[in-house]
Protein backbone atom coordinates (compact mmCIF):
# COMPACT_ATOMS: atom_id res chain seq x y z
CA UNK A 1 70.65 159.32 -49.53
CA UNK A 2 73.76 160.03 -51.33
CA UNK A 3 75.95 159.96 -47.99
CA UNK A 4 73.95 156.58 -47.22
CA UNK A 5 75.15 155.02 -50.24
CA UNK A 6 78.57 155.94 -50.02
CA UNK A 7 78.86 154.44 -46.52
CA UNK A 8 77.41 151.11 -47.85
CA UNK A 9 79.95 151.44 -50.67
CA UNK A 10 82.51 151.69 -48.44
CA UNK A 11 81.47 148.92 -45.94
CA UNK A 12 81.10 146.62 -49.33
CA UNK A 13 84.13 147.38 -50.55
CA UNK A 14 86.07 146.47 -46.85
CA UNK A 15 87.97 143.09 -46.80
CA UNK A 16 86.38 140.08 -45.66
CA UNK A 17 88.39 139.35 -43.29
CA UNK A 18 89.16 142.82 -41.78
CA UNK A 19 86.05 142.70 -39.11
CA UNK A 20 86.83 139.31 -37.86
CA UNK A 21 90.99 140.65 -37.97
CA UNK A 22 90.23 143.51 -35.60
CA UNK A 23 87.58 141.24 -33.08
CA UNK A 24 90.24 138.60 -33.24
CA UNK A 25 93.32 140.98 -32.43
CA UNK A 26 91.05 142.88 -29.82
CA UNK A 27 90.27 139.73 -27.81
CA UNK A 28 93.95 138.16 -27.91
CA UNK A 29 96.13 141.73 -27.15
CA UNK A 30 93.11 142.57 -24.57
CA UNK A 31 93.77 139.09 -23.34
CA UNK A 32 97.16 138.91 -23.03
CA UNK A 33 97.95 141.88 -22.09
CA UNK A 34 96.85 141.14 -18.53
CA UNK A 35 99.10 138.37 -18.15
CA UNK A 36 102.04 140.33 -19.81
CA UNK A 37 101.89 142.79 -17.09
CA UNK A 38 102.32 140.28 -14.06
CA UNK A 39 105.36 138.62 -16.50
CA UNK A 40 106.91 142.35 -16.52
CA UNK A 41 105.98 143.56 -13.03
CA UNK A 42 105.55 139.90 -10.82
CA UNK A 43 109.59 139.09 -10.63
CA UNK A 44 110.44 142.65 -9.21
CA UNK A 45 107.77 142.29 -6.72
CA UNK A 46 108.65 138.58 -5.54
CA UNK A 47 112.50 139.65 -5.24
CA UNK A 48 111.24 142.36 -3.09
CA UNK A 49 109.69 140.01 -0.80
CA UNK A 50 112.67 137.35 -0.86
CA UNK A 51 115.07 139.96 -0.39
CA UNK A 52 113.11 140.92 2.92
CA UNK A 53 112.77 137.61 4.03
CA UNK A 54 116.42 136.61 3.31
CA UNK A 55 118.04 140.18 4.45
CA UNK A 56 115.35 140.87 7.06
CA UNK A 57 115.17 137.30 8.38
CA UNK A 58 111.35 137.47 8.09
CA UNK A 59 110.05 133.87 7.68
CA UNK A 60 106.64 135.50 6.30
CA UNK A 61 108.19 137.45 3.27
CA UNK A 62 110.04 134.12 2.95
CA UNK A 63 106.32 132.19 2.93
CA UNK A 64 104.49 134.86 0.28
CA UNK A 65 107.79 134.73 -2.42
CA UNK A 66 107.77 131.09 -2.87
CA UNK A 67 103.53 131.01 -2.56
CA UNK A 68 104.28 133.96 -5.50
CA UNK A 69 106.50 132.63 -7.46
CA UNK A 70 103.98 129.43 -8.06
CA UNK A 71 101.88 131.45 -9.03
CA UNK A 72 103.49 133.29 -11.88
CA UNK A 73 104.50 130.07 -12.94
CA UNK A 74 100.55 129.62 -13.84
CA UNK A 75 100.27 132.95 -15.17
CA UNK A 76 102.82 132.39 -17.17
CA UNK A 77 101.99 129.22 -18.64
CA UNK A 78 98.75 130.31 -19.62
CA UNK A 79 100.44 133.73 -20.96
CA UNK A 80 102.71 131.34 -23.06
CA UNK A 81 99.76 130.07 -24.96
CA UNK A 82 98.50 133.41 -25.72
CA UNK A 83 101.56 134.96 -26.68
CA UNK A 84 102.34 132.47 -29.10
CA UNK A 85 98.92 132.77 -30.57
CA UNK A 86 99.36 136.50 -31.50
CA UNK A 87 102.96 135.31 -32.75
CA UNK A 88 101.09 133.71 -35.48
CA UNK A 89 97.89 135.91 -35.90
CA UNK A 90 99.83 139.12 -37.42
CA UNK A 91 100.75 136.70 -40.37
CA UNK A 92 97.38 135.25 -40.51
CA UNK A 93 95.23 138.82 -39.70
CA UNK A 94 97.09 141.03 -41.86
CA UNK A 95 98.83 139.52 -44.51
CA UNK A 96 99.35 142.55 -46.26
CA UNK A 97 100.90 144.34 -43.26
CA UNK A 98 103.66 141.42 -43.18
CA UNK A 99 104.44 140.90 -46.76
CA UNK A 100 104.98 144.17 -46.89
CA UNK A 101 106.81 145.12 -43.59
CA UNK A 102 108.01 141.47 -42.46
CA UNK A 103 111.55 142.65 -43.15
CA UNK A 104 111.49 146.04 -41.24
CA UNK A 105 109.15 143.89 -38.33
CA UNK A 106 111.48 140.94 -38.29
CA UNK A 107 113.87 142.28 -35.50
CA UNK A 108 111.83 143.29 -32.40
CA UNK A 109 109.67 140.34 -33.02
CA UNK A 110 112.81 137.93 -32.98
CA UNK A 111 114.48 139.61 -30.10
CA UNK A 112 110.89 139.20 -28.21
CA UNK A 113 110.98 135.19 -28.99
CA UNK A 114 114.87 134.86 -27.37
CA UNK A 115 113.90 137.12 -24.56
CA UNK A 116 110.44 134.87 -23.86
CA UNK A 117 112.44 131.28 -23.72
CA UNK A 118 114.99 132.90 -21.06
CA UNK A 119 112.66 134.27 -19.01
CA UNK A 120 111.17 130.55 -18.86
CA UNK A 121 114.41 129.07 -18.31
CA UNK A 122 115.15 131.35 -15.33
CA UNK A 123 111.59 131.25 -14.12
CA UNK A 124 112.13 127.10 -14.04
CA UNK A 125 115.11 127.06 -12.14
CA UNK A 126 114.06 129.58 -9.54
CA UNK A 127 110.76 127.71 -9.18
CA UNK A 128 112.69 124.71 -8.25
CA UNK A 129 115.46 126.42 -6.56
CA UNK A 130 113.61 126.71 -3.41
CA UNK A 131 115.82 124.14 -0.80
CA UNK A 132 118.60 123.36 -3.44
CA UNK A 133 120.65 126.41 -4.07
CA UNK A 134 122.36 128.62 -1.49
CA UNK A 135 120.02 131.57 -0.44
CA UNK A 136 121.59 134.37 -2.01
CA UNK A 137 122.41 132.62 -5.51
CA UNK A 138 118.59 131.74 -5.26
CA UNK A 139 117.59 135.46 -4.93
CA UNK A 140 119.56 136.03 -8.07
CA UNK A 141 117.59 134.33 -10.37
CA UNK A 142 115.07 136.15 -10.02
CA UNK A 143 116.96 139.61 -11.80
CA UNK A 144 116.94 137.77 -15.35
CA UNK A 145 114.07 137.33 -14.72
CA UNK A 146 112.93 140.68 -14.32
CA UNK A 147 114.95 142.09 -17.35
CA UNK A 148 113.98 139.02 -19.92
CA UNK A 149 110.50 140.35 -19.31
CA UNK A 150 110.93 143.73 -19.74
CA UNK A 151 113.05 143.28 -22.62
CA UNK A 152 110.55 141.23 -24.39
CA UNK A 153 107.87 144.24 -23.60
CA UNK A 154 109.93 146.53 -25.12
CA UNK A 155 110.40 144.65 -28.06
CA UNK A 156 106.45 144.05 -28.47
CA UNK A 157 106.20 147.98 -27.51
CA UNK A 158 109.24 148.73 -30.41
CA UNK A 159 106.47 147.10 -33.07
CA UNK A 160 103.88 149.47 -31.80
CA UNK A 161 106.13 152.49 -31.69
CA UNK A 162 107.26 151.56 -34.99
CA UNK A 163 103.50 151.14 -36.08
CA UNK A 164 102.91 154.90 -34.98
CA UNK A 165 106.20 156.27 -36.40
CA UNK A 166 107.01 154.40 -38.83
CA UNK A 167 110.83 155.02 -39.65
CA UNK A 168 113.81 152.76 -40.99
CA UNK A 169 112.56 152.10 -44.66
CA UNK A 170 111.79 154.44 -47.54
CA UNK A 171 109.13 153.12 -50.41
CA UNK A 172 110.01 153.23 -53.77
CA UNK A 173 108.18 152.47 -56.91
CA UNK A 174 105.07 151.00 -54.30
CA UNK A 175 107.98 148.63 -52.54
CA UNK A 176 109.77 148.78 -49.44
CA UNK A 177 113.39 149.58 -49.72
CA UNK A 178 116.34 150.94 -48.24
CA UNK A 179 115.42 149.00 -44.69
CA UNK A 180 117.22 150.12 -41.74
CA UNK A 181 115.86 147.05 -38.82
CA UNK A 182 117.76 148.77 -35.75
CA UNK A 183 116.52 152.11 -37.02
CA UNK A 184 112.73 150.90 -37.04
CA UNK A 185 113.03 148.99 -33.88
CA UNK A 186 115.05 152.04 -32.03
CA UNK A 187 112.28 154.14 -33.32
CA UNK A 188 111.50 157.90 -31.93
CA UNK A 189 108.11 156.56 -30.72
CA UNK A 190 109.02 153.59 -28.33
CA UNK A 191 110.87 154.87 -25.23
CA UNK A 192 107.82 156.84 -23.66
CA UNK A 193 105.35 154.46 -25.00
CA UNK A 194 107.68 151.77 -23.54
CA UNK A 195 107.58 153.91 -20.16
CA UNK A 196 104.04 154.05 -19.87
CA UNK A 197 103.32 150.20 -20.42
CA UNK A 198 106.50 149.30 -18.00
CA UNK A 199 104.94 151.58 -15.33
CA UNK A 200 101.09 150.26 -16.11
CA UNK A 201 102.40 146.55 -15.59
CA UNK A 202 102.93 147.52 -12.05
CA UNK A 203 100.00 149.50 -11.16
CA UNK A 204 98.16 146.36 -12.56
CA UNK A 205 100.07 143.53 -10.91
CA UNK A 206 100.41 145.98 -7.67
CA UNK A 207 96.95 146.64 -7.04
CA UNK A 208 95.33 143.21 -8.22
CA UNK A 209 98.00 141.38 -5.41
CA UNK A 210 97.05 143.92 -3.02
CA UNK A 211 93.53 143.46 -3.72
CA UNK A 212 93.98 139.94 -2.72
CA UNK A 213 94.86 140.06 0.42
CA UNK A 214 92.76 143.79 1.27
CA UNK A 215 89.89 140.52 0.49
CA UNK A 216 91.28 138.35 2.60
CA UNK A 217 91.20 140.95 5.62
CA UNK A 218 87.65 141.78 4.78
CA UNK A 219 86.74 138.06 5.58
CA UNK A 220 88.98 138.68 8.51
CA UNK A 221 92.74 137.62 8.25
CA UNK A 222 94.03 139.97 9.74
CA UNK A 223 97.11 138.78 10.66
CA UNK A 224 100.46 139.82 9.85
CA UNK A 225 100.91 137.52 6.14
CA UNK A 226 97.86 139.32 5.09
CA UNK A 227 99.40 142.71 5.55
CA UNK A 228 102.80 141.75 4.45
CA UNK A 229 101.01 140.73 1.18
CA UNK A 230 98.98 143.76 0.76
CA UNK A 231 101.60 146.44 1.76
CA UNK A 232 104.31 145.11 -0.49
CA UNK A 233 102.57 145.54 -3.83
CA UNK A 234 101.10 148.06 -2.81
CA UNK A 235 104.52 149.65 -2.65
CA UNK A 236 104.79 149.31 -5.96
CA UNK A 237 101.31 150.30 -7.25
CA UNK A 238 102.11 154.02 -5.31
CA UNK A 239 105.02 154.60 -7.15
CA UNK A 240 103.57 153.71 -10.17
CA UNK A 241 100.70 155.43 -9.95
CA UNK A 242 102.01 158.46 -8.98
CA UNK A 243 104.88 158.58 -12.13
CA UNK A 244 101.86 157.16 -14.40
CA UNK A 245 99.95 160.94 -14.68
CA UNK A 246 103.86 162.49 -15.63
CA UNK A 247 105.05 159.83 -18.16
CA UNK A 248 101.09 159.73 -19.88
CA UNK A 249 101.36 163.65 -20.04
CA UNK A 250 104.98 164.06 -21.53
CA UNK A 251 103.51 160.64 -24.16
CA UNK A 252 100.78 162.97 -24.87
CA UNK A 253 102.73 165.99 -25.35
CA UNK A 254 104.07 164.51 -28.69
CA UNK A 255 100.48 163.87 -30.44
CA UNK A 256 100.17 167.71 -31.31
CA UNK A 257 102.92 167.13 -33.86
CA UNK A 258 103.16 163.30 -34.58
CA UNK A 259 98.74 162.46 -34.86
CA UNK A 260 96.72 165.34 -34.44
CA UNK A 261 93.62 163.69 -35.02
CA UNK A 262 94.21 161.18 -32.20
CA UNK A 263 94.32 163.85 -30.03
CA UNK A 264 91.39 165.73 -31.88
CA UNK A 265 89.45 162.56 -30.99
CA UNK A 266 90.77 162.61 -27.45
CA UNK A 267 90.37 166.21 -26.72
CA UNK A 268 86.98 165.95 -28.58
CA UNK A 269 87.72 168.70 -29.93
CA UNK A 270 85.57 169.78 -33.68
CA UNK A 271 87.03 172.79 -34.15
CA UNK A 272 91.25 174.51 -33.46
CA UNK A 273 90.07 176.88 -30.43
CA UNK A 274 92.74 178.91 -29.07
CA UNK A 275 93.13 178.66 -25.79
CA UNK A 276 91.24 174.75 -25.74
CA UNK A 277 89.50 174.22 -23.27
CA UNK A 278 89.75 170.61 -20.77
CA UNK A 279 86.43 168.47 -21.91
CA UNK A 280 85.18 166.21 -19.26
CA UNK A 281 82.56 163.55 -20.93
CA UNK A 282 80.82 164.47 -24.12
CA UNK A 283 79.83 162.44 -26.69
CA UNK A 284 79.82 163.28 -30.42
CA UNK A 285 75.62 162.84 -31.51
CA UNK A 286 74.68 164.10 -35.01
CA UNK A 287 78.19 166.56 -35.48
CA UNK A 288 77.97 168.25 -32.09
CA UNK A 289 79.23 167.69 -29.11
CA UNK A 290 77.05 166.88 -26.48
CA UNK A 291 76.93 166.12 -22.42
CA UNK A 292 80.49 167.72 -22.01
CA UNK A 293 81.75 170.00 -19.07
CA UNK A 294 84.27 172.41 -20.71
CA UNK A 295 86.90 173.48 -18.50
CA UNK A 296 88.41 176.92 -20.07
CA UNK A 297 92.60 177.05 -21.12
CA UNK A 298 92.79 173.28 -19.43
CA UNK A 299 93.14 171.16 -22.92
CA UNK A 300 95.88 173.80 -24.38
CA UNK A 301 97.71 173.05 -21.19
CA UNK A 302 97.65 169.39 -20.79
CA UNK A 303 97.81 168.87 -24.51
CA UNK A 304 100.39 171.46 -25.69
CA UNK A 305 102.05 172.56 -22.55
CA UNK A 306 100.68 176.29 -23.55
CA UNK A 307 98.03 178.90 -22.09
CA UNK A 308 96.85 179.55 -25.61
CA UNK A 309 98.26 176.81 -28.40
CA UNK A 310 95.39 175.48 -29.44
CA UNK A 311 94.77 171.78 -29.72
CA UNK A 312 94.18 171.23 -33.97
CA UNK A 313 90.62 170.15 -34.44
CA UNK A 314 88.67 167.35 -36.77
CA UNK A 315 87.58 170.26 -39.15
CA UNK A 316 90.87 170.37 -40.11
CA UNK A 317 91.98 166.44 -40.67
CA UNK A 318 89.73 164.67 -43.93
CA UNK A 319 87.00 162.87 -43.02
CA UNK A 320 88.43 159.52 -44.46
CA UNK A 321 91.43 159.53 -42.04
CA UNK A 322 89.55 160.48 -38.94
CA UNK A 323 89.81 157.63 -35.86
CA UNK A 324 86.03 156.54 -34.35
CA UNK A 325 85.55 159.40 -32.29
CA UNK A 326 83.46 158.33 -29.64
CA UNK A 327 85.08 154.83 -28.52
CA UNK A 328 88.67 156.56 -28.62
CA UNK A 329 87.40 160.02 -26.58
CA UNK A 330 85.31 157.79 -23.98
CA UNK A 331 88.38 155.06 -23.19
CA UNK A 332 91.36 157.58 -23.10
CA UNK A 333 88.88 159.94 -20.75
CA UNK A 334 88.50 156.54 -18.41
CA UNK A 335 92.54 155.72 -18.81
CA UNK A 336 92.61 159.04 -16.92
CA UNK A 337 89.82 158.81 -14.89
CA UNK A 338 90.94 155.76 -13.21
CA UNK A 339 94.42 156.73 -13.28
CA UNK A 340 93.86 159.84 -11.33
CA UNK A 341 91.42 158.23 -8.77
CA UNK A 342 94.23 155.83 -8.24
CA UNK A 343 96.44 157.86 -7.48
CA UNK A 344 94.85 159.81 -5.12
CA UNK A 345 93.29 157.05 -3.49
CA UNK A 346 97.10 155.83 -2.71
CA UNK A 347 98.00 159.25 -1.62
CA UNK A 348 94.93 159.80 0.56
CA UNK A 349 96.49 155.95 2.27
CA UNK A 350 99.65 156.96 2.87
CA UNK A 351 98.94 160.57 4.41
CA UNK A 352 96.53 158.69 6.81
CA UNK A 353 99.65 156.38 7.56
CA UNK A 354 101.85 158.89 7.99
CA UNK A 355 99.28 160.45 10.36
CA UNK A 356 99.25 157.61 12.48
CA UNK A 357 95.65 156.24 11.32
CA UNK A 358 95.77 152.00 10.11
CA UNK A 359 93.80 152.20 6.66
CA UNK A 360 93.51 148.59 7.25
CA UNK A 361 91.41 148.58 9.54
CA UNK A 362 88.66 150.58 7.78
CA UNK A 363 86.82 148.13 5.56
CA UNK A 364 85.59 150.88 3.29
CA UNK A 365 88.99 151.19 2.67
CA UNK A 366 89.18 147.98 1.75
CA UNK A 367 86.48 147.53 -0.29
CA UNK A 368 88.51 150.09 -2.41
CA UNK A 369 91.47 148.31 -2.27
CA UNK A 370 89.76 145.48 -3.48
CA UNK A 371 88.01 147.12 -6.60
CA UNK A 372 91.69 149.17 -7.69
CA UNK A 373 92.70 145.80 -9.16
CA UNK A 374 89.74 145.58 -11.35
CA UNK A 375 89.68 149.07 -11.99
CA UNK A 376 93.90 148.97 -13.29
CA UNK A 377 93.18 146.38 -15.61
CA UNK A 378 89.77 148.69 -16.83
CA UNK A 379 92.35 151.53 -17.68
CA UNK A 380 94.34 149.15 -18.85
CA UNK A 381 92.50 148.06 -21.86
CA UNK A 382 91.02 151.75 -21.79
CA UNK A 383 94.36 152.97 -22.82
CA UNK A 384 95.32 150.34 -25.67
CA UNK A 385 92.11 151.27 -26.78
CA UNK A 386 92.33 154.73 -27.42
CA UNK A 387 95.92 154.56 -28.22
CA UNK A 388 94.87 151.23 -31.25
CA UNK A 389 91.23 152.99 -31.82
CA UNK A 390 92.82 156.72 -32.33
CA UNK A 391 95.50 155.65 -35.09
CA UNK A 392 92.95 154.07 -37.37
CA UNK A 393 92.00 154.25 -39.94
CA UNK A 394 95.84 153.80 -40.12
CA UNK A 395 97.80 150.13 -39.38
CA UNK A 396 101.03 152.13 -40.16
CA UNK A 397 100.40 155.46 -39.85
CA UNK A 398 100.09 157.59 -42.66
CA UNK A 399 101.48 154.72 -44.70
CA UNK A 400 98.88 152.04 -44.64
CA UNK A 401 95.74 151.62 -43.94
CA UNK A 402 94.60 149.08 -42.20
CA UNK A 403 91.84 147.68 -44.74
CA UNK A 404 95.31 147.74 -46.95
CA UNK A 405 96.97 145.03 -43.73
CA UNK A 406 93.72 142.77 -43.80
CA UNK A 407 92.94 139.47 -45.83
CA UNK A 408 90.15 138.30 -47.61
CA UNK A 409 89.61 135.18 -45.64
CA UNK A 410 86.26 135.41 -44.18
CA UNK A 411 87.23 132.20 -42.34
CA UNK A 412 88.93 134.46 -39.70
CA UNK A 413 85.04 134.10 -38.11
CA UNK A 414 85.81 130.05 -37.08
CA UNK A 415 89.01 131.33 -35.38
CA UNK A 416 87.17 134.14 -33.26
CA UNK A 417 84.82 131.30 -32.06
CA UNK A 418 87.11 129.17 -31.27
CA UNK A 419 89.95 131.51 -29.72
CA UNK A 420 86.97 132.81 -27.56
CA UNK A 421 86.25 129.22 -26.53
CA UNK A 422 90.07 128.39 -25.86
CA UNK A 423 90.59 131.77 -23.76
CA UNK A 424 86.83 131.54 -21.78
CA UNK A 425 88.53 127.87 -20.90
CA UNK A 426 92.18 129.44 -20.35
CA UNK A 427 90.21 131.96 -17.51
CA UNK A 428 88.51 129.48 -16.02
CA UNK A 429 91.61 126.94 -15.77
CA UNK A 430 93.67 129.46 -14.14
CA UNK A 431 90.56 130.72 -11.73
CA UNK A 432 89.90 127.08 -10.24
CA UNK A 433 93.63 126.15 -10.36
CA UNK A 434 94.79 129.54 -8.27
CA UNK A 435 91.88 129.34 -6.12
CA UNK A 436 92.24 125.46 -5.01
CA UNK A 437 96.21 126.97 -4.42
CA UNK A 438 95.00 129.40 -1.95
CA UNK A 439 92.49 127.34 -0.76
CA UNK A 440 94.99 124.81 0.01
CA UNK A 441 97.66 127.31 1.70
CA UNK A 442 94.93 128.42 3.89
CA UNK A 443 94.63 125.08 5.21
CA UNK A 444 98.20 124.89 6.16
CA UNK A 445 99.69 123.00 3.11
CA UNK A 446 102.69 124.79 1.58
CA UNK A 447 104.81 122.37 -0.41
CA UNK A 448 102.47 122.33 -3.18
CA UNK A 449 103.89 120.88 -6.34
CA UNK A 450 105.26 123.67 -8.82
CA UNK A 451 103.43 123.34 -12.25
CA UNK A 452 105.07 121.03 -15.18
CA UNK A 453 107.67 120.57 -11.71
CA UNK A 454 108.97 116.51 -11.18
CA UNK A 455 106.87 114.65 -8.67
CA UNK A 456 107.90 115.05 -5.46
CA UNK A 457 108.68 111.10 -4.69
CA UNK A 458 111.31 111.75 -7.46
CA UNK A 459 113.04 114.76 -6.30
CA UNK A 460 113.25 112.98 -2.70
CA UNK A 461 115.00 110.33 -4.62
CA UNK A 462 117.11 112.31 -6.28
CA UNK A 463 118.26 114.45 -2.82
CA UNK A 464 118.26 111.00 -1.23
């Protein structure tokens, strides 16, 4: 009984707005994020293609980079709206985080606002490029591009280093002095955590294009557009996939020192064992660990590079600062999952190439390509789950918690409903819209009209 009444104590005693804080971040960073990665990943990919079709003189690569490029102009409209909503939702969500923090935050967060209005400067004038500036000048824009929006990542990721090693202030008296804003948005934490969301953003955008067109053969367009538009990406999605298992190990090297119990929770691991062994499933049920397949000296060598470190276990961390076991074991053991059947599904495609066999042709291959895209956007949100999940019950780790960030606004509830209506009708928008595009280039039209772009009577008038 007594344990009972502590835990309604506790749940009592949360902010009223902390529930509807987390369900409202959740949605709009699990949202967004999707979009962010085409923003980082789409520009290198389209300059591949127009550099082949300027370089290469291949009218098709030519054909798929201005088809492309429209339509990361709709991604990134839609993107705009949702990155400006979580603009304004870490003042509105956690007001104590920002009144506290604003000044050490205030840097990454203003560089990621300058970085955001180039990239849609640049984005404009290639859009409209197309005809109007010499080839090669053309090609160009697409390289600010490509760094505005990896710049702006790393300025998002520099706020969520920062959030997991927190440096570049000191706290005095129960305020926030001495703050150093290069210092906190250089932080120790952001360059591999930067890495591993730079390399994700192409996996996703690389398989989802390529899953596109693998479709399109499966229906039976099998021409040479169709594989131009599935091997290109695809280029892409190998090499990230491949680098994705090194950078996530050498990331995960660092927990042992920097949050032990986020990698307790991912190792699932109760008690230190020396060596640790790998655990494959599990699930925590009444203190014990349950449904696993232990693999011996595995977890001491993924986790601490050692044959007998042991990984430090949730007997050792207090109860009050442990993350939600379960949720952040089950999506970092999926990150990997999927990452590793990824990348072995790529490598098993490109040994068959090598060997002379046309994966292409195979429509169970296919049906695979088709499901990686869903399945990189799955590990996706897999991985910003265990990495958010695992450092609670901390906002800033081990300097404030995150019932300490949230409000007491219980009115946060309206804004869920509503976000979730604005974002259902933001998916939607962008389904029909992209679809009646390719719908329309199928049928042979290809000047379609760039979005927010001048009508096309007035741009003949203008050339006229």
């Amino acid at each position: 009984m007594e344990p009972l009444l502590a835990l309604t104590s506790l749940v009592t005693d949360d902010p009223a707005g902390l529930l509807p804080a987390r369900q409202q971040m959740a949605l709009s960073l699990g949202w967004h994020i999707v979009l962010a990665c085409f923003g980082v990943a789409f520009p290198t990919i389209i300059f591949a293609m127009h550099w082949r079709g300027i370089y290469r003189d291949d009218p098709d690569a030519l054909v798929l980079a201005k088809r492309w490029s429209k339509v990361s102009a709709v991604l990134f409209a839609i993107g705009a709206v949702s990155g400006t909503v979580l603009s304004f939702e870490f003042g509105l969500l956690w007001p104590g985080l920002m009144s506290r923090f604003g000044d050490v935050l205030g840097l990454p967060f203003a560089f990621e606002g300058l970085a955001f209005f180039l990239e849609a400067i640049f984005l404009g004038i290639y859009l409209y490029g197309w005809g109007r500036i010499p080839p090669k000048q053309h090609l160009l824009m697409l390289v600010p591009m490509g760094i505005t929006g990896v710049v702006g990542t790393f300025c998002v990721l520099a706020v969520n280093g920062w959030m997991n090693n927190p440096t570049g202030f000191r706290i005095e008296g129960g305020e926030v002095v001495d703050v150093q804003p290069w210092v906190a948005f250089l932080n120790d934490g952001v360059w591999m955590q930067f890495l591993h969301m730079w390399v994700a953003a192409f996996m996703v955008a690389g398989f989802a294009i390529s899953a596109v067109y693998a479709a399109g053969m499966l229906r039976g367009r099998r021409d040479r557009h169709h594989r131009l538009g599935f091997t290109v990406p695809f280029v892409f999605a190998t090499v990230a996939a491949l680098l994705q298992p090194v950078i996530g190990h050498l990331l995960g090297s660092r927990l042992a020192s920097t949050q032990p119990a986020k990698l307790a929770a991912f190792e699932l691991a109760l008690e230190t064992e020396s060596p640790s062994p790998l655990r494959l499933g599990g699930l925590l049920v009444d203190g014990e660990v349950r449904y696993a397949l232990d693999i011996p000296y595995l977890g001491s060598l993924i986790a601490r590079n050692s044959f007998t470190e042991p990984v430090q276990g949730l007997d050792t961390i207090p109860v009050d600062e442990q993350p939600p076991v379960n949720i952040t074991h089950l999506a970092f053991q999926s990150m990997v999952g999927i990452g590793t059947l990824l990348a072995l599904a790529v490598v098993v495609f490109w040994l068959a190439r090598w060997r002379g066999h046309d994966l292409l042709g195979n429509r169970w291959f296919l049906r695979g390509a088709v499901l990686a895209g869903p399945l990189a956007v799955v590990a996706l949100e897999a991985g910003w789950i265990a990495t958010e999940v695992g450092r609670q019950p901390w906002v800033v780790y081990g300097v404030m918690r995150t019932t300490e960030a949230a409000g007491d606004n219980p009115g946060l509830w309206w804004l869920l409903g509503i976000s979730t209506v604005v974002y259902t009708a933001m998916t939607v928008g962008a389904v029909v819209v992209l679809r009646s595009m390719a719908r329309r280039w199928r049928e042979g039209e290809e000047d379609l009209p760039s979005p927010y772009g001048p009508e096309r009577e007035s741009l003949e008038g203008a050339d006229a």
